[in-house]
N, C-alpha and C. Protein backbone atom coordinates (compact mmCIF):
# COMPACT_ATOMS: atom_id res chain seq x y z
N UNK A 1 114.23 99.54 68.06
CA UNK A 1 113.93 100.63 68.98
C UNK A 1 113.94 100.12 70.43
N UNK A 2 114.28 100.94 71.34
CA UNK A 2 114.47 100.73 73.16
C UNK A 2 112.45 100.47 73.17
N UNK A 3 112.75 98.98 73.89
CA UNK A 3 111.43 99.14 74.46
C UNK A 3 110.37 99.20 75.64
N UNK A 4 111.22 99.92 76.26
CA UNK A 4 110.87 101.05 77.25
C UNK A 4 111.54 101.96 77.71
N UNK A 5 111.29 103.02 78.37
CA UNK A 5 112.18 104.08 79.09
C UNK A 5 111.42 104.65 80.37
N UNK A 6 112.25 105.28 80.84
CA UNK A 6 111.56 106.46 82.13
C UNK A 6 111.70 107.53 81.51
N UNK A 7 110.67 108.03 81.77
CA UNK A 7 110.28 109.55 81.42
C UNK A 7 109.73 110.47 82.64
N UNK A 8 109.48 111.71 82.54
CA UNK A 8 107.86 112.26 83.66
C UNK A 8 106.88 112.53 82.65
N UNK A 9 106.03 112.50 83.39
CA UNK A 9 104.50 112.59 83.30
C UNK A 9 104.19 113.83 82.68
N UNK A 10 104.31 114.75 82.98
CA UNK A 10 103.85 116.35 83.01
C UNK A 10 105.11 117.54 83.13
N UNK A 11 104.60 118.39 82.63
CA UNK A 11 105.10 119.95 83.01
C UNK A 11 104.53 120.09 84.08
N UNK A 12 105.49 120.55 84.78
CA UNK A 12 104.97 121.15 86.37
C UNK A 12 106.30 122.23 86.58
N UNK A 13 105.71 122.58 88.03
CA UNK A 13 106.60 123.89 88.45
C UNK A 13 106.62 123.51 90.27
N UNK A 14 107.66 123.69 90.84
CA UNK A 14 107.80 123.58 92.28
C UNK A 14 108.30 124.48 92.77
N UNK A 15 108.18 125.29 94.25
CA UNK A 15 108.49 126.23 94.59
C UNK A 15 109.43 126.06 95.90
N UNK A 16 110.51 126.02 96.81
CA UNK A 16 111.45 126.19 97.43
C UNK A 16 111.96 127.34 98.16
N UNK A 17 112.08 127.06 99.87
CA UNK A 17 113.21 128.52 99.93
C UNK A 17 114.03 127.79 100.42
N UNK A 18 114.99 128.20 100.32
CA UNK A 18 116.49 127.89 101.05
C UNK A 18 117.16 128.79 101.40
N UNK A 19 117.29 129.30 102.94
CA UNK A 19 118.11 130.14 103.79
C UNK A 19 118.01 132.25 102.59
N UNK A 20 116.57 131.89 102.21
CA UNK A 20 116.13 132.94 102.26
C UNK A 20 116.17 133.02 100.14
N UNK A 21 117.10 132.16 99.94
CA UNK A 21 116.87 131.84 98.20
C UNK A 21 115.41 131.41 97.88
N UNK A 22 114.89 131.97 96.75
CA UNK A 22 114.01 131.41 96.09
C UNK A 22 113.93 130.26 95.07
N UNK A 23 113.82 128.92 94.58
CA UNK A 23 114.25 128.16 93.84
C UNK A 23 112.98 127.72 93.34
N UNK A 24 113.05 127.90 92.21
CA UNK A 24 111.73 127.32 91.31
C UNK A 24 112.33 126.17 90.46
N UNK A 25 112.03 124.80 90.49
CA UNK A 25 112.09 124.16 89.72
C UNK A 25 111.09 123.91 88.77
N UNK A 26 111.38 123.74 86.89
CA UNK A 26 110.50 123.86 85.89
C UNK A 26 111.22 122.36 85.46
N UNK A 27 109.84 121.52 85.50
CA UNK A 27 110.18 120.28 85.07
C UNK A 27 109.19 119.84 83.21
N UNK A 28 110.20 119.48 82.53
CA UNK A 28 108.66 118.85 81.45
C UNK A 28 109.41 117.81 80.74
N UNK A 29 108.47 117.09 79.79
CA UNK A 29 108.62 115.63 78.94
C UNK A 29 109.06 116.60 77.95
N UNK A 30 109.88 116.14 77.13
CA UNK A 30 110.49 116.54 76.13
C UNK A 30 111.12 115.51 75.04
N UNK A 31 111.32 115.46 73.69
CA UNK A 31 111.83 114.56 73.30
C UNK A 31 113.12 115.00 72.01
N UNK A 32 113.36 115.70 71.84
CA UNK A 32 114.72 116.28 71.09
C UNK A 32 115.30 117.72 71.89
N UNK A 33 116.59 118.12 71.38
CA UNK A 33 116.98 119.24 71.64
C UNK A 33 116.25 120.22 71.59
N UNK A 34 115.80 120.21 70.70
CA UNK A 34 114.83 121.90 69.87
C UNK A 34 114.02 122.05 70.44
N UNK A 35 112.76 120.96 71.11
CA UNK A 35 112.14 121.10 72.27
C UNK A 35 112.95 121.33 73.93
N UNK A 36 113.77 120.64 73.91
CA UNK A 36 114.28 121.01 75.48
C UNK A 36 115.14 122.95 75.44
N UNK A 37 115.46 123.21 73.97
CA UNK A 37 116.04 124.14 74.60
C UNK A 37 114.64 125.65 74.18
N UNK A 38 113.65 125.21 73.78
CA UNK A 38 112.36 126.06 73.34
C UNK A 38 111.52 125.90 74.66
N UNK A 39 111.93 125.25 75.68
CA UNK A 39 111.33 125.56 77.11
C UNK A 39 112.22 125.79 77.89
N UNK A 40 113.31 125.65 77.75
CA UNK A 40 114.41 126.10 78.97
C UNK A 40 114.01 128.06 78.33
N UNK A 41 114.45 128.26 77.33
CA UNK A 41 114.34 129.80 76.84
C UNK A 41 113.01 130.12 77.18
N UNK A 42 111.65 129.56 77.51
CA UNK A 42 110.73 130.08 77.42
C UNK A 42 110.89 130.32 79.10
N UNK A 43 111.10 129.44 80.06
CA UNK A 43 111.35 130.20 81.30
C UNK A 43 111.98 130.91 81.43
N UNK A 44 113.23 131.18 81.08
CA UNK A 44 114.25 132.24 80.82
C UNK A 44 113.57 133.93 80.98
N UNK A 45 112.67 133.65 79.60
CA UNK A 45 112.18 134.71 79.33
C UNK A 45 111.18 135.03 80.36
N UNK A 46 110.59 134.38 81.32
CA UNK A 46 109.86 134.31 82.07
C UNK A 46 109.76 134.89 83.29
N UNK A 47 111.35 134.62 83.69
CA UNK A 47 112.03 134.98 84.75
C UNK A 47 113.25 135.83 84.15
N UNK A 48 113.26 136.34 83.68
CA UNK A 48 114.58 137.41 82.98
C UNK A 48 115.00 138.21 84.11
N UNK A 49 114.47 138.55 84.89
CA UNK A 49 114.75 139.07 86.03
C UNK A 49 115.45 138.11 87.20
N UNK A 50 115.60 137.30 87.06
CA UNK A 50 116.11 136.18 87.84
C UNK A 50 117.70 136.42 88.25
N UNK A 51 118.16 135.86 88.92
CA UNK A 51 119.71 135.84 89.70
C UNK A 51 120.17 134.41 88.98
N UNK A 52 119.82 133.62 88.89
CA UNK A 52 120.17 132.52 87.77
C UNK A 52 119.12 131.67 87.30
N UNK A 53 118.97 131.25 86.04
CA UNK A 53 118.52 130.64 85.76
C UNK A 53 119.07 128.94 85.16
N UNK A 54 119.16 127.88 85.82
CA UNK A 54 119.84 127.00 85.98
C UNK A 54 119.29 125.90 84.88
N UNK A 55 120.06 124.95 84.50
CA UNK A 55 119.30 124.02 83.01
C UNK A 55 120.11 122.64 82.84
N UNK A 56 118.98 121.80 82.95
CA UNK A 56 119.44 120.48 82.70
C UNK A 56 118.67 119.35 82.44
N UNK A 57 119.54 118.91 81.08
CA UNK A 57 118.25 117.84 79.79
C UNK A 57 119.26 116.86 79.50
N UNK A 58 118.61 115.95 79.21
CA UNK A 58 118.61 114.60 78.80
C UNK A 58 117.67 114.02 77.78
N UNK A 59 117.96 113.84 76.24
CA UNK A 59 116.99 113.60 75.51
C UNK A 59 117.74 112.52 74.54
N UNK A 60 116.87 111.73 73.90
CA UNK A 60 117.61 110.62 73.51
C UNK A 60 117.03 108.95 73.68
N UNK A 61 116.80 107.85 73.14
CA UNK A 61 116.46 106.80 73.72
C UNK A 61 118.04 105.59 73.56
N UNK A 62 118.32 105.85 71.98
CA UNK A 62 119.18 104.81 71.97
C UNK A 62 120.43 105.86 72.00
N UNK A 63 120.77 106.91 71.67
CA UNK A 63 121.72 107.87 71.71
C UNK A 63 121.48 108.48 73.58
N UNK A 64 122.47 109.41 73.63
CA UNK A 64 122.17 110.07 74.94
C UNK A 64 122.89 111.46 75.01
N UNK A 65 122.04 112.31 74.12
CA UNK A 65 122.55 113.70 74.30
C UNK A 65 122.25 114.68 75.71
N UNK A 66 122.87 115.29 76.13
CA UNK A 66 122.92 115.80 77.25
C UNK A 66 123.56 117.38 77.53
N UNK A 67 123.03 118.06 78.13
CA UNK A 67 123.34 119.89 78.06
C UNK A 67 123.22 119.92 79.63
N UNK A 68 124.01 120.48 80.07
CA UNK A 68 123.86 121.62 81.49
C UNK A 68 124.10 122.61 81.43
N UNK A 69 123.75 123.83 82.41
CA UNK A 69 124.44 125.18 82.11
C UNK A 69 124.19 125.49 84.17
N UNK A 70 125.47 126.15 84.01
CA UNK A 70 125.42 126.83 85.49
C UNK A 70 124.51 128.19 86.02
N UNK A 71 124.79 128.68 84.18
CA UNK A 71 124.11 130.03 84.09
C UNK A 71 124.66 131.39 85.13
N UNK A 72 125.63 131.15 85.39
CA UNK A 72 126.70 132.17 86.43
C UNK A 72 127.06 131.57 87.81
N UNK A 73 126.69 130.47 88.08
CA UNK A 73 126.69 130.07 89.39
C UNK A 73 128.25 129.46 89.37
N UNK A 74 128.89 129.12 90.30
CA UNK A 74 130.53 129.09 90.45
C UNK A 74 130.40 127.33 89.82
N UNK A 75 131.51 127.19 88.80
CA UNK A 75 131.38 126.10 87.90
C UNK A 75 130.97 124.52 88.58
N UNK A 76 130.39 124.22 88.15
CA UNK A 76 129.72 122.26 88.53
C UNK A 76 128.83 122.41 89.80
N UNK A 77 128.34 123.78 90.51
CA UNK A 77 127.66 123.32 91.50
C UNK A 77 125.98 123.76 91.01
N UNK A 78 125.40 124.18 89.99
CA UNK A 78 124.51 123.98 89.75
C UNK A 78 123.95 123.03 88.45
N UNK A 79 124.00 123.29 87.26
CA UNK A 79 123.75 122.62 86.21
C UNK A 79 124.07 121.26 86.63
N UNK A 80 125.30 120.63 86.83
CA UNK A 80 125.94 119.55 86.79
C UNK A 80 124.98 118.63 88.02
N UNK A 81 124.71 119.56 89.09
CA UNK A 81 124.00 118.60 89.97
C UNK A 81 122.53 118.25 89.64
N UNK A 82 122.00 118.89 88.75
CA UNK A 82 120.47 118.91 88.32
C UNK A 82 120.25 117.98 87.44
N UNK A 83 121.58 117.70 86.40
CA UNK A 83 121.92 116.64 85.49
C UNK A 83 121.86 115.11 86.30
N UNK A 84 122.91 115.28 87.41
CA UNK A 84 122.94 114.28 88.10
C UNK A 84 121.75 113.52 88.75
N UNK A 85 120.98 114.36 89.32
CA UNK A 85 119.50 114.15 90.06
C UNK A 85 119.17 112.93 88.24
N UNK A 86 118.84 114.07 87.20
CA UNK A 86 117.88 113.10 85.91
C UNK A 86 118.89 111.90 86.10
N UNK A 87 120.03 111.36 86.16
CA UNK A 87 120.80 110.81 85.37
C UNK A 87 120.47 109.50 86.29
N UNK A 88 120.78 110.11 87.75
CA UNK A 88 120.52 108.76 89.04
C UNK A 88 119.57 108.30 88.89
N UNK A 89 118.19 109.16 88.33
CA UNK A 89 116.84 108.49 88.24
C UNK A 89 116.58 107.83 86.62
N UNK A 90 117.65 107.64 86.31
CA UNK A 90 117.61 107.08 84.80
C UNK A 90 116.32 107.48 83.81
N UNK A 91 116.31 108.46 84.22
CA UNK A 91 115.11 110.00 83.60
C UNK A 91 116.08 110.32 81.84
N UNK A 92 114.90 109.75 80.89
CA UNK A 92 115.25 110.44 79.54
C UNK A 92 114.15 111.34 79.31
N UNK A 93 114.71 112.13 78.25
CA UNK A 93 113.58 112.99 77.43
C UNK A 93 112.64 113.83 78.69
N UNK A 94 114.00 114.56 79.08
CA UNK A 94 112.95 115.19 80.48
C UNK A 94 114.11 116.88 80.07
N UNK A 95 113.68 117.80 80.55
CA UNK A 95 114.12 119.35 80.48
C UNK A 95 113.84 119.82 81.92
N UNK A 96 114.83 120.55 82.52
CA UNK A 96 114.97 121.04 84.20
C UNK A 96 115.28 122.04 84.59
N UNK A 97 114.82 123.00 84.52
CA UNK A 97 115.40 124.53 85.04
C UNK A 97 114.68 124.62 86.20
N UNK A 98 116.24 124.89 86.64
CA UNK A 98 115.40 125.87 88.22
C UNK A 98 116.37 126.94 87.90
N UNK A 99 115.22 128.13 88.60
CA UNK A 99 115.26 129.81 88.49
C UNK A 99 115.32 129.78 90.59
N UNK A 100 116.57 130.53 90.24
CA UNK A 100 116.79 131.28 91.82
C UNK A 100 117.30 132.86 91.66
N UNK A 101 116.08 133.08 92.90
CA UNK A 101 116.58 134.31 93.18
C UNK A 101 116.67 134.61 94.02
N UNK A 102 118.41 135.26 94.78
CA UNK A 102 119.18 134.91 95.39
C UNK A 102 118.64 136.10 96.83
N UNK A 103 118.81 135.33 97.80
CA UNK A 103 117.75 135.85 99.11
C UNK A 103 119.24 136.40 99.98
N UNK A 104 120.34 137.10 99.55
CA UNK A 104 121.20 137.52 100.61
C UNK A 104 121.88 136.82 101.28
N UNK A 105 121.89 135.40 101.48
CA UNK A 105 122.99 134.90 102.36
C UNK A 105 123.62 133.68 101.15
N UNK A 106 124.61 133.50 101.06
CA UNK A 106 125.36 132.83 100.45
C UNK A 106 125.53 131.14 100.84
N UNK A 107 125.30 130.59 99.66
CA UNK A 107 124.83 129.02 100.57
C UNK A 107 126.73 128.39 100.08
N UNK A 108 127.81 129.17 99.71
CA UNK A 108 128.59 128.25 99.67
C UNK A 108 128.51 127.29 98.55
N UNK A 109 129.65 126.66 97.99
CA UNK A 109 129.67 125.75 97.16
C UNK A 109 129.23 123.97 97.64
N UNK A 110 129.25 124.02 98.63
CA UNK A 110 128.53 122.63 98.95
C UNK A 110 127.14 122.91 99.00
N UNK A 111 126.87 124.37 99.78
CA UNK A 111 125.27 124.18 99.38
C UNK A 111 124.68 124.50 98.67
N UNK A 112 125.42 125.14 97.59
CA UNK A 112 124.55 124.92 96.45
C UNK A 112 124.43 124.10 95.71
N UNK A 113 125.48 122.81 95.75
CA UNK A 113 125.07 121.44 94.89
C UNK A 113 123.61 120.95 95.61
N UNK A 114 124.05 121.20 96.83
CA UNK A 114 123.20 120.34 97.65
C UNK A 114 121.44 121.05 97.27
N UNK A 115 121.21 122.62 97.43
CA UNK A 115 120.01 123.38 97.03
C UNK A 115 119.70 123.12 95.67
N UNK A 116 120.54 122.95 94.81
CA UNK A 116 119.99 122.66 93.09
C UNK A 116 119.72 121.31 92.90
N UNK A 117 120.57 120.52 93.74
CA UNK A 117 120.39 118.83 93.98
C UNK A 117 118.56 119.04 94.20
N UNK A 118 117.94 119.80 95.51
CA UNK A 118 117.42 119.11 96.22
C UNK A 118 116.17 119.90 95.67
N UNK A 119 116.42 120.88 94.61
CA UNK A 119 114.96 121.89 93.97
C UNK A 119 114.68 120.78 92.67
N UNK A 120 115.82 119.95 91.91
CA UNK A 120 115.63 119.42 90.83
C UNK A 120 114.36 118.05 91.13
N UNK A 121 114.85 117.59 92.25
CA UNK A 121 114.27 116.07 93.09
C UNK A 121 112.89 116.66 93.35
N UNK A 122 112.65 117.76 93.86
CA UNK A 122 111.16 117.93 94.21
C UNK A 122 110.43 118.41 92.86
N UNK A 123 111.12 118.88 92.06
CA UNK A 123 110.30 119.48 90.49
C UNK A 123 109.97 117.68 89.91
N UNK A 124 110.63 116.98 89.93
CA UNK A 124 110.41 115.57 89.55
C UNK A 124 109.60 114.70 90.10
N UNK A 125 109.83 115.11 91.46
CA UNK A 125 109.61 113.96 91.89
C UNK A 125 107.60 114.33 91.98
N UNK A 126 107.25 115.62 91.66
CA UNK A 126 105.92 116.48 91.20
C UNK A 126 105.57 116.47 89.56
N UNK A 127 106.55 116.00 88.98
CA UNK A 127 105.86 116.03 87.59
C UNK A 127 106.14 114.49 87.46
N UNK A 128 106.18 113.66 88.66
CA UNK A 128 105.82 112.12 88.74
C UNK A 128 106.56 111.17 87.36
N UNK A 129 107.49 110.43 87.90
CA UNK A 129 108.46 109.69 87.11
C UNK A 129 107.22 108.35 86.45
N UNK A 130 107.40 108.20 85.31
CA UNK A 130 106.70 107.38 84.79
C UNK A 130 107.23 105.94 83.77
N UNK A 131 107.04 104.52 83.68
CA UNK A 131 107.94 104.04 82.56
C UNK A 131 106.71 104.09 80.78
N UNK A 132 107.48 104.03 79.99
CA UNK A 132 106.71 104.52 78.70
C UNK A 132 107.05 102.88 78.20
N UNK A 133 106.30 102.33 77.52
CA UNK A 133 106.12 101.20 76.54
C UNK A 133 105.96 101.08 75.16
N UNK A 134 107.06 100.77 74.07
CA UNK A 134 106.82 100.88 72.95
C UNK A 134 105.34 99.78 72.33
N UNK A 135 104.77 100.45 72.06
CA UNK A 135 103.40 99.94 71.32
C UNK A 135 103.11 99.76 69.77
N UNK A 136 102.45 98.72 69.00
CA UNK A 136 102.71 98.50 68.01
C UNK A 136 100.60 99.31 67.81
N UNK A 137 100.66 100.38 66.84
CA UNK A 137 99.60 100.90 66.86
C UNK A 137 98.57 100.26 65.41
N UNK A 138 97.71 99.84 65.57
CA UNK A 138 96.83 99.53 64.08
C UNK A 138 95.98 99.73 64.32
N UNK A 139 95.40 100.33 62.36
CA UNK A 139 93.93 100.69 62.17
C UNK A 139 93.46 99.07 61.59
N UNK A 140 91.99 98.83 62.49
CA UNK A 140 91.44 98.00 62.36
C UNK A 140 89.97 97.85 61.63
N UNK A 141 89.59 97.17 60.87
CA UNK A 141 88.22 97.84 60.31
C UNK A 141 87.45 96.28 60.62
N UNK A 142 86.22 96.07 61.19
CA UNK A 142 85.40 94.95 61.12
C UNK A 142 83.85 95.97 60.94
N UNK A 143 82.83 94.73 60.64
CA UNK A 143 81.52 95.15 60.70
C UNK A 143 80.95 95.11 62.51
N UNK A 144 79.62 95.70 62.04
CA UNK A 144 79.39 96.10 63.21
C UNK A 144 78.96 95.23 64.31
N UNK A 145 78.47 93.75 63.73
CA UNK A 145 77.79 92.47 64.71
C UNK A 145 79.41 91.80 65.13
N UNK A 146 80.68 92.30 65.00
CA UNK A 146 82.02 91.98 65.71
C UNK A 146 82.30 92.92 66.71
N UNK A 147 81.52 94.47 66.26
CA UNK A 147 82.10 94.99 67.21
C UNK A 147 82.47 94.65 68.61
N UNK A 148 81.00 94.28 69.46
CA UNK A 148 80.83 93.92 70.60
C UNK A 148 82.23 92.88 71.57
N UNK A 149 82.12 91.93 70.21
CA UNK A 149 83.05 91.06 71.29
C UNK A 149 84.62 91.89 70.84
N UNK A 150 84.99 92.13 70.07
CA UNK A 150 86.28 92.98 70.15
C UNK A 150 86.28 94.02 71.48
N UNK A 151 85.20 94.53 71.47
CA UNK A 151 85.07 95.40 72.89
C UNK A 151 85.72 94.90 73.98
N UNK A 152 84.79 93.70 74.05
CA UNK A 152 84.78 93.29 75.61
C UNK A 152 86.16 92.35 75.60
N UNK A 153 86.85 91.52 74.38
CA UNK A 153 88.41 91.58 74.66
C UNK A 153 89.37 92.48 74.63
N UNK A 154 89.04 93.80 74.54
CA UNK A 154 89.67 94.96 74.85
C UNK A 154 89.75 95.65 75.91
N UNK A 155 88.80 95.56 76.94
CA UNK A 155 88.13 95.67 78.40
C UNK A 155 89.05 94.67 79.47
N UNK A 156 88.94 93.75 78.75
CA UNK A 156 89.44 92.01 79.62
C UNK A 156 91.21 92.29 79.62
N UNK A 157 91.89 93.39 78.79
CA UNK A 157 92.90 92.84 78.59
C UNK A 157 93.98 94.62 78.95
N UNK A 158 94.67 94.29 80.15
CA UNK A 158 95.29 95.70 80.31
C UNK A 158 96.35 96.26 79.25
N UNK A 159 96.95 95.32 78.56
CA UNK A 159 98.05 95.92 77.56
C UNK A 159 97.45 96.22 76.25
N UNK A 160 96.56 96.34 75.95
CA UNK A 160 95.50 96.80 75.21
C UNK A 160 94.74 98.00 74.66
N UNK A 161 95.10 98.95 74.27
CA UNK A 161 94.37 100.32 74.31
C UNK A 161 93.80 100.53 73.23
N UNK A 162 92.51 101.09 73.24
CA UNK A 162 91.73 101.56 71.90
C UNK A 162 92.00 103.09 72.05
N UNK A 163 92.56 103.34 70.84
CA UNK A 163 92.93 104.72 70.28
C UNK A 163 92.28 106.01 70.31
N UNK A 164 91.42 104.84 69.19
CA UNK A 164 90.01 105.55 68.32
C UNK A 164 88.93 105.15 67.95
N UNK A 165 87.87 105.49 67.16
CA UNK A 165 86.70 104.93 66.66
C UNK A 165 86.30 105.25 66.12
N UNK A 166 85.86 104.85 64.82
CA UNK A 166 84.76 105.68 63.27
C UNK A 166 83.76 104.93 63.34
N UNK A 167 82.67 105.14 62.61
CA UNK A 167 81.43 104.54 62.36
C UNK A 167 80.95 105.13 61.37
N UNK A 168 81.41 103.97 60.25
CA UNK A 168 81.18 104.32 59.37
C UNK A 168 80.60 103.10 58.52
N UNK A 169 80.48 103.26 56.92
CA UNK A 169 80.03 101.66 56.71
C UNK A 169 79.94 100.63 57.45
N UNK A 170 81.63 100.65 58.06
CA UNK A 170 81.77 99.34 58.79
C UNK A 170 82.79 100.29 59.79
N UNK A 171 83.17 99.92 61.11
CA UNK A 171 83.59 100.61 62.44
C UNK A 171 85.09 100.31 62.19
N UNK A 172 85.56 101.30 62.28
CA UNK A 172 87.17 101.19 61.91
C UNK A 172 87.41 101.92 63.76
N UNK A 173 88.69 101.24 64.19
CA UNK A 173 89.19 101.53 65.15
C UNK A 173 91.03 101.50 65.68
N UNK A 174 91.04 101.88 65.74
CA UNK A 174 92.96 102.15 66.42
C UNK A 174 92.98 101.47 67.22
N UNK A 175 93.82 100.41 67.56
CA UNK A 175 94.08 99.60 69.02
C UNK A 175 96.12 99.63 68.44
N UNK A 176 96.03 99.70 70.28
CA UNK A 176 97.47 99.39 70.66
C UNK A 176 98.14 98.42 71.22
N UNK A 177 98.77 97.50 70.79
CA UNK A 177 99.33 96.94 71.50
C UNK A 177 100.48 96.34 71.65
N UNK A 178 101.32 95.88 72.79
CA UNK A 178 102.83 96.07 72.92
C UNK A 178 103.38 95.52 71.58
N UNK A 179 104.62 96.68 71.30
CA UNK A 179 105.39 95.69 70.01
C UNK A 179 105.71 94.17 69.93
N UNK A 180 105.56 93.65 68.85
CA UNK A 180 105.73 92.73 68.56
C UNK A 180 104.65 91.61 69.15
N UNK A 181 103.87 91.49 69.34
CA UNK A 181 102.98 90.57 69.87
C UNK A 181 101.35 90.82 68.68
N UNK A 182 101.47 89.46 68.27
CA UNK A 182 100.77 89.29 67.31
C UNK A 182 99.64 88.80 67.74
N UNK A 183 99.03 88.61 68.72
CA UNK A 183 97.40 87.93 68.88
C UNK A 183 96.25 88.81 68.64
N UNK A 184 96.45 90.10 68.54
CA UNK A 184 95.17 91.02 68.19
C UNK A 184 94.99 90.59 66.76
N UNK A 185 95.92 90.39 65.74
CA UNK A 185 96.01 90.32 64.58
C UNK A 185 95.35 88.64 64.16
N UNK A 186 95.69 88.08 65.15
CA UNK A 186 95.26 86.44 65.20
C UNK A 186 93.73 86.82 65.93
N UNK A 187 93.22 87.09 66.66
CA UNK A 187 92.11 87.49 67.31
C UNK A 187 91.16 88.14 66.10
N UNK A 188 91.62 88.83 65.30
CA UNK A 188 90.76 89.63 64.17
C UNK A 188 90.57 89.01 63.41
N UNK A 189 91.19 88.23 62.90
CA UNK A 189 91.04 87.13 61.59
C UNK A 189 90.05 86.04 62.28
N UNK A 190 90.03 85.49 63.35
CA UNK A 190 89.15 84.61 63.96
C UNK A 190 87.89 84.84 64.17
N UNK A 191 87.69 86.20 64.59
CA UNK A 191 86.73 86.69 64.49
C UNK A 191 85.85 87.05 63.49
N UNK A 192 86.61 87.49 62.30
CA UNK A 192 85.86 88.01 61.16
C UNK A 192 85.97 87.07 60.11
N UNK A 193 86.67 85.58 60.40
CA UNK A 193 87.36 84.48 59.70
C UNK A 193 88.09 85.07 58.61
N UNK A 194 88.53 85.84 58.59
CA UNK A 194 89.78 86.62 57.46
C UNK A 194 88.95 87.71 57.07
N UNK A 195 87.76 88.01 57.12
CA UNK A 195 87.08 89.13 56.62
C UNK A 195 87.44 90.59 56.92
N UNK A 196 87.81 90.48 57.88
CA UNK A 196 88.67 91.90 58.94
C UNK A 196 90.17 92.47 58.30
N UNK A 197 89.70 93.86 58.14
CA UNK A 197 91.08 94.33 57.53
C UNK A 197 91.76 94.72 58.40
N UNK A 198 92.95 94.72 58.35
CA UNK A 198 94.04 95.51 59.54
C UNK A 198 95.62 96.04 58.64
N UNK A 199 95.81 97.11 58.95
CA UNK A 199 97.04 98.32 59.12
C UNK A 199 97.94 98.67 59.71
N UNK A 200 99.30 98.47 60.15
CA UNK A 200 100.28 98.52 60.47
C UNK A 200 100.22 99.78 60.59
N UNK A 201 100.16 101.00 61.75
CA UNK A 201 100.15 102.29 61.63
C UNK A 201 101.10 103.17 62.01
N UNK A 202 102.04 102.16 62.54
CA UNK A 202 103.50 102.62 63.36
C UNK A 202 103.41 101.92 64.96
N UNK A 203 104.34 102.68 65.36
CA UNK A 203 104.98 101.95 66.86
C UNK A 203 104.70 103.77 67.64
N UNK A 204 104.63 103.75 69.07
CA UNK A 204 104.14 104.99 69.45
C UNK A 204 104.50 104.31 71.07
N UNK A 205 104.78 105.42 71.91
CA UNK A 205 105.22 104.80 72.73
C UNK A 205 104.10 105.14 74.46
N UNK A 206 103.80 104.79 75.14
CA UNK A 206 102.04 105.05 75.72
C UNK A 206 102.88 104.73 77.47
């Protein structure tokens, strides 16, 4: 598996005028088709009243599937430039509609690469570009006089994340940490001198 990517952060929404156009850019994290095109349609429906509604995704880590749509606008000057914006920012698993509605003066085919260019960059550059890290996730179980110091090397250590926590017989907990790096697993056995159980729970990406 890729072990890392750029993604954004959040669903967000940005608002724009240009020479009297309205331009809403709809930005979100997404990670297959079926999700990118179940929020492009949900703004759609949103704005149905709209003069265009414009769309452009990128989903994929080791593959790279990819959709634009102009949505009526005169061919390659909207979709294609909104694509371009994700593509320059090496943005995966991201979904982009901007909705315009059209304010009376005609921006021309240069300016509208340039207006869909420049509504896509501010919807992004607001739902904040982020890099993602593949993480190797395990359930961990020790008694409770280990808890403490597992804590505080979990505190001490930034690539490190605790999940979760039970308390139960004995304190079972989720920790994350980057694929392939084995010292939590060496750290648990030392601690509990082999007494400590641990679970391979998958890879998840944080």
């Amino acid at each position: 598996m890729v072990k890392e990517y750029v993604t954004v952060q959040k669903q967000t929404d940005k608002e724009i005028f240009i020479k009297k156009s309205r331009f809403i850019s709809y930005v979100a994290p997404v990670s297959t088709e079926t999700e990118a095109f179940d929020f492009i349609n949900q703004i759609k429906e949103r704005h149905s009243d709209a003069t265009h509604n414009v769309f452009a995704f990128r989903v994929g880590l080791k593959s790279d599937f990819k959709r634009q749509s102009d949505d009526g606008e005169p061919s390659g000057t909207a979709g294609k430039p909104v694509l371009d914006v994700i593509e320059n920012q090496g943005i995966r698993n991201v979904a982009v509609v901007v909705t315009r509605y059209f304010g009376g003066i005609k921006l021309g085919a240069g300016g509208l690469v340039r207006a869909y260019s420049h509504s896509a960059k501010e919807g992004i550059e607001k739902a904040k570009i982020v890099k993602r890290t593949l993480y190797q996730e395990y359930e961990i179980e020790i008694e409770y006089p280990q808890l403490g110091k597992l804590q505080n090397e979990i505190d001490e250590r930034d690539d490190w994340f605790l999940r979760d926590i039970e308390y139960k017989e004995n304190v079972r907990l989720v920790i994350a940490v980057p694929e392939g790096q084995d010292y939590l697993i060496n750290y648990v056995e030392n601690l509990t001198s082999g007494s400590g159980r641990y679970l391979l729970k998958g890879l998840i990406y944080l």
